[in-house]
N, C-alpha and C. Protein backbone atom coordinates (compact mmCIF):
# COMPACT_ATOMS: atom_id res chain seq x y z
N UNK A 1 90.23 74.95 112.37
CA UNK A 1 90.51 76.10 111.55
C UNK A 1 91.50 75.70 110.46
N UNK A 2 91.32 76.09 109.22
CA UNK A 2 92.20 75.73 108.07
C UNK A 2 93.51 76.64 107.96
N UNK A 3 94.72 76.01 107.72
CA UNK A 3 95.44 76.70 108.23
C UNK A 3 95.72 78.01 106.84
N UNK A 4 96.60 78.92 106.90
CA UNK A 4 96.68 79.82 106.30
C UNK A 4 97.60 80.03 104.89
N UNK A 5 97.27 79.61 104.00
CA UNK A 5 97.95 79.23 102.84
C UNK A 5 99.68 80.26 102.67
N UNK A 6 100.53 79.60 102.77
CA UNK A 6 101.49 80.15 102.02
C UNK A 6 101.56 80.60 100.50
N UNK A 7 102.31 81.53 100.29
CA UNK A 7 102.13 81.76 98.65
C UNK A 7 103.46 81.03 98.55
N UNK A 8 103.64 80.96 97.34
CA UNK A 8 104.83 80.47 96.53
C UNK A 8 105.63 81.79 96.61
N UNK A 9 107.21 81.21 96.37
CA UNK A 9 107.80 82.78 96.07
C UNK A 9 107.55 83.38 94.95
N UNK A 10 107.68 84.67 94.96
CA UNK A 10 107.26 85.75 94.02
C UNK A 10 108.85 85.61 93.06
N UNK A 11 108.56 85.20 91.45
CA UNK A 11 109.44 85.18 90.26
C UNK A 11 110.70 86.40 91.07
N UNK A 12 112.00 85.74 90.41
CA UNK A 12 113.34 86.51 90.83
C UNK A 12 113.61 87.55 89.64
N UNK A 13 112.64 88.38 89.40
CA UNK A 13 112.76 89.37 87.86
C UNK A 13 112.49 90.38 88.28
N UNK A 14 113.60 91.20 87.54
CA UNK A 14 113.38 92.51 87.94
C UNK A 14 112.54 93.14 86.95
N UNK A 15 111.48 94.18 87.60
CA UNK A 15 110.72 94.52 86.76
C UNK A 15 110.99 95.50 85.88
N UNK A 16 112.25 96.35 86.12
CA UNK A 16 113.08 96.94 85.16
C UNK A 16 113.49 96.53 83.88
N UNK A 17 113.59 95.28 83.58
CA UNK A 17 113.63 94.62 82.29
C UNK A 17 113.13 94.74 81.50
N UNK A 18 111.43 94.74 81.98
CA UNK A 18 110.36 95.10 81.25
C UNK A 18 110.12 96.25 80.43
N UNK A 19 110.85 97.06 80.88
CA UNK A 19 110.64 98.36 80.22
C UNK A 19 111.39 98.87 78.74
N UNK A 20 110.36 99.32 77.93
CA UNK A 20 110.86 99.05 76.50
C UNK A 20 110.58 98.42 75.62
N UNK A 21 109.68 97.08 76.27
CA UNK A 21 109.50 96.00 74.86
C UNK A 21 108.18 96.28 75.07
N UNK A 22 107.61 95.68 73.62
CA UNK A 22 106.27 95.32 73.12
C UNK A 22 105.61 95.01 73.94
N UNK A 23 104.32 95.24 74.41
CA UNK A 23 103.61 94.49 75.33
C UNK A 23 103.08 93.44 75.21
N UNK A 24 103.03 92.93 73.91
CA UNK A 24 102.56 91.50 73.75
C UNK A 24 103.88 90.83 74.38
N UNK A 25 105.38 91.48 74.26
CA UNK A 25 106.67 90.28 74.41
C UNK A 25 106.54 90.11 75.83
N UNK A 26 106.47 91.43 76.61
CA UNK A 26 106.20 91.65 78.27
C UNK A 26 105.43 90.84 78.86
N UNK A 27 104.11 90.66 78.43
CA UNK A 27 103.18 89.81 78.72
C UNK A 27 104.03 88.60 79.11
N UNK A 28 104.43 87.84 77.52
CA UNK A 28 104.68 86.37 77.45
C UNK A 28 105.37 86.34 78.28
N UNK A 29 106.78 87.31 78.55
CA UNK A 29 107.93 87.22 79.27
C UNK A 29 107.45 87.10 80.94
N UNK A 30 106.69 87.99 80.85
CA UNK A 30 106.26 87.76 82.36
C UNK A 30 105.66 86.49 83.12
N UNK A 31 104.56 85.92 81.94
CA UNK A 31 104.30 84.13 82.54
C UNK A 31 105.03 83.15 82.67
N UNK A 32 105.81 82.84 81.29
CA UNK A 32 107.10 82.71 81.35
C UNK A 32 107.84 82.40 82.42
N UNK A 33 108.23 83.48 82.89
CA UNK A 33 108.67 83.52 84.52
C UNK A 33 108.00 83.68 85.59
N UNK A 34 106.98 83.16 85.65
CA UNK A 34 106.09 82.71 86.90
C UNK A 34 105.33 84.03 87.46
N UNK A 35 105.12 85.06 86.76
CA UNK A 35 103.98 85.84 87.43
C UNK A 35 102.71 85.70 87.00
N UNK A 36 102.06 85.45 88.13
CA UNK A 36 100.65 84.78 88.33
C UNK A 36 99.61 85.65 87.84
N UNK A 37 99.63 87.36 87.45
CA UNK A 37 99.04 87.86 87.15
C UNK A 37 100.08 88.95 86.73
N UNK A 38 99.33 89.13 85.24
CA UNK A 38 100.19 90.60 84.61
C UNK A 38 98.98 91.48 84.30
N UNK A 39 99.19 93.37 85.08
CA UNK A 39 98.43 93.73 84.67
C UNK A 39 98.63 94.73 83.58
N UNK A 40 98.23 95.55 82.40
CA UNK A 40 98.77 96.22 81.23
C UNK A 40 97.49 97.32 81.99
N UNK A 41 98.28 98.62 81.95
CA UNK A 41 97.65 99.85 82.44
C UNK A 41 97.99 100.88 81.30
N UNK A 42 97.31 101.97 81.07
CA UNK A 42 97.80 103.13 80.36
C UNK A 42 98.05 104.10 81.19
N UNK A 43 99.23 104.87 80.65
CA UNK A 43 99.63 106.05 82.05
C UNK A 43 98.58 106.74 82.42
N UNK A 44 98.77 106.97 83.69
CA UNK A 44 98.16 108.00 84.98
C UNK A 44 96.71 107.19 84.82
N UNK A 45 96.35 105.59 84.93
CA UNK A 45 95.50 104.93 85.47
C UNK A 45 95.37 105.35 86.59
N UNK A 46 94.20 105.27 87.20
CA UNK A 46 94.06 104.81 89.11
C UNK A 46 93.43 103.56 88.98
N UNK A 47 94.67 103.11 90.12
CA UNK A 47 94.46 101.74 90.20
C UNK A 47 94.04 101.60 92.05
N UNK A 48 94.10 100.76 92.14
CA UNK A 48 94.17 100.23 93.75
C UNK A 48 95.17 100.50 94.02
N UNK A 49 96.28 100.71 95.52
CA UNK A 49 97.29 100.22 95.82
C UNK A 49 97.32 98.96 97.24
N UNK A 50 96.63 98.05 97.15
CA UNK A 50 97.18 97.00 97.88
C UNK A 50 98.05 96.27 97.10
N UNK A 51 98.75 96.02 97.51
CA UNK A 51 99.98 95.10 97.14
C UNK A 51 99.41 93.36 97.02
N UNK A 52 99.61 93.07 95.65
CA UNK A 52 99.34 91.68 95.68
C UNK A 52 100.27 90.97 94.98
N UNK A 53 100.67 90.03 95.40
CA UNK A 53 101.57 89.18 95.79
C UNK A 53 101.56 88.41 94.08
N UNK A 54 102.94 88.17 93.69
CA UNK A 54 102.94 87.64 92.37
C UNK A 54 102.41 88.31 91.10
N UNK A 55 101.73 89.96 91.06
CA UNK A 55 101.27 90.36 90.30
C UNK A 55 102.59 91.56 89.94
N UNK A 56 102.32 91.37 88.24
CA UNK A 56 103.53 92.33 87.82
C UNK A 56 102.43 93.69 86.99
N UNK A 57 102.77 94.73 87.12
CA UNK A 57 102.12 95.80 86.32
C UNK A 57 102.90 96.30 85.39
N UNK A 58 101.92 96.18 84.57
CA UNK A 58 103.08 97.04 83.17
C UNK A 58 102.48 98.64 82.53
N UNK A 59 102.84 99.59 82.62
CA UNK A 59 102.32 101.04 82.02
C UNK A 59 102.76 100.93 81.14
N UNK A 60 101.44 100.67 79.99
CA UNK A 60 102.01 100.42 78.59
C UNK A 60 101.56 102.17 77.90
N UNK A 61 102.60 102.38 76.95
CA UNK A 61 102.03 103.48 76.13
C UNK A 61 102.48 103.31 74.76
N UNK A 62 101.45 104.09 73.67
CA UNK A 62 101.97 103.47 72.31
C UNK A 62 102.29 102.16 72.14
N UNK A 63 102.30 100.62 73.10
CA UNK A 63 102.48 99.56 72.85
C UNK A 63 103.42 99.27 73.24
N UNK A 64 104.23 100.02 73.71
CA UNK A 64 105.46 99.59 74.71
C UNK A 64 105.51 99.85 76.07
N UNK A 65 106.18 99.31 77.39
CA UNK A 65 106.06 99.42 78.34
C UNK A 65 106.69 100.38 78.71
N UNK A 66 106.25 101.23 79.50
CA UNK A 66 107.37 101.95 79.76
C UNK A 66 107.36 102.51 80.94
N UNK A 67 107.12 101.79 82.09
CA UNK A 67 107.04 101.37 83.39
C UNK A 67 106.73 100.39 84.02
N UNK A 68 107.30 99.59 84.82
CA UNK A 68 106.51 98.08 85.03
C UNK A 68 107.16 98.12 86.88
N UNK A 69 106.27 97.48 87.69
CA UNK A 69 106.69 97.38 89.03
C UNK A 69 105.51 96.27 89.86
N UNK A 70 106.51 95.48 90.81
CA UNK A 70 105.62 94.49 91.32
C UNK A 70 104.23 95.07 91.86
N UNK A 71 103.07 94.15 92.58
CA UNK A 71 101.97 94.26 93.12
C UNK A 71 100.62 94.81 92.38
């Protein structure tokens, strides 16, 4: 049996930061610092809620973020 992959740790950023800038800067900022997936949502999306590991979400409106939180 193959054993069960560890993830890497999840970037030390708070996703509070995010909130406010451009979403093109959010984006960069977010790879940048090691999140493996950024997703850009418009408010009151439905999304999934499983939690995935290394992924940052950003609620962009008008082009700025203006909510962002892990998974």
């Amino acid at each position: 049996m193959a054993p069960i992959p560890t993830p890497s740790e999840e970037p030390r950023d708070d996703p509070d930061a995010y909130v406010g800038l451009q979403a093109p800067d959010a984006e960069r900022r977010a790879v940048e610092r090691g999140w493996s997936t950024v997703r850009k949502l418009p408010p009151g999306a439905i999304i999934t809620m499983e939690y995935r590991f290394g992924r940052l979400n950003l609620e962009v409106e008008d082009g700025r973020v203006k909510r962002a939180w892990k998974g």
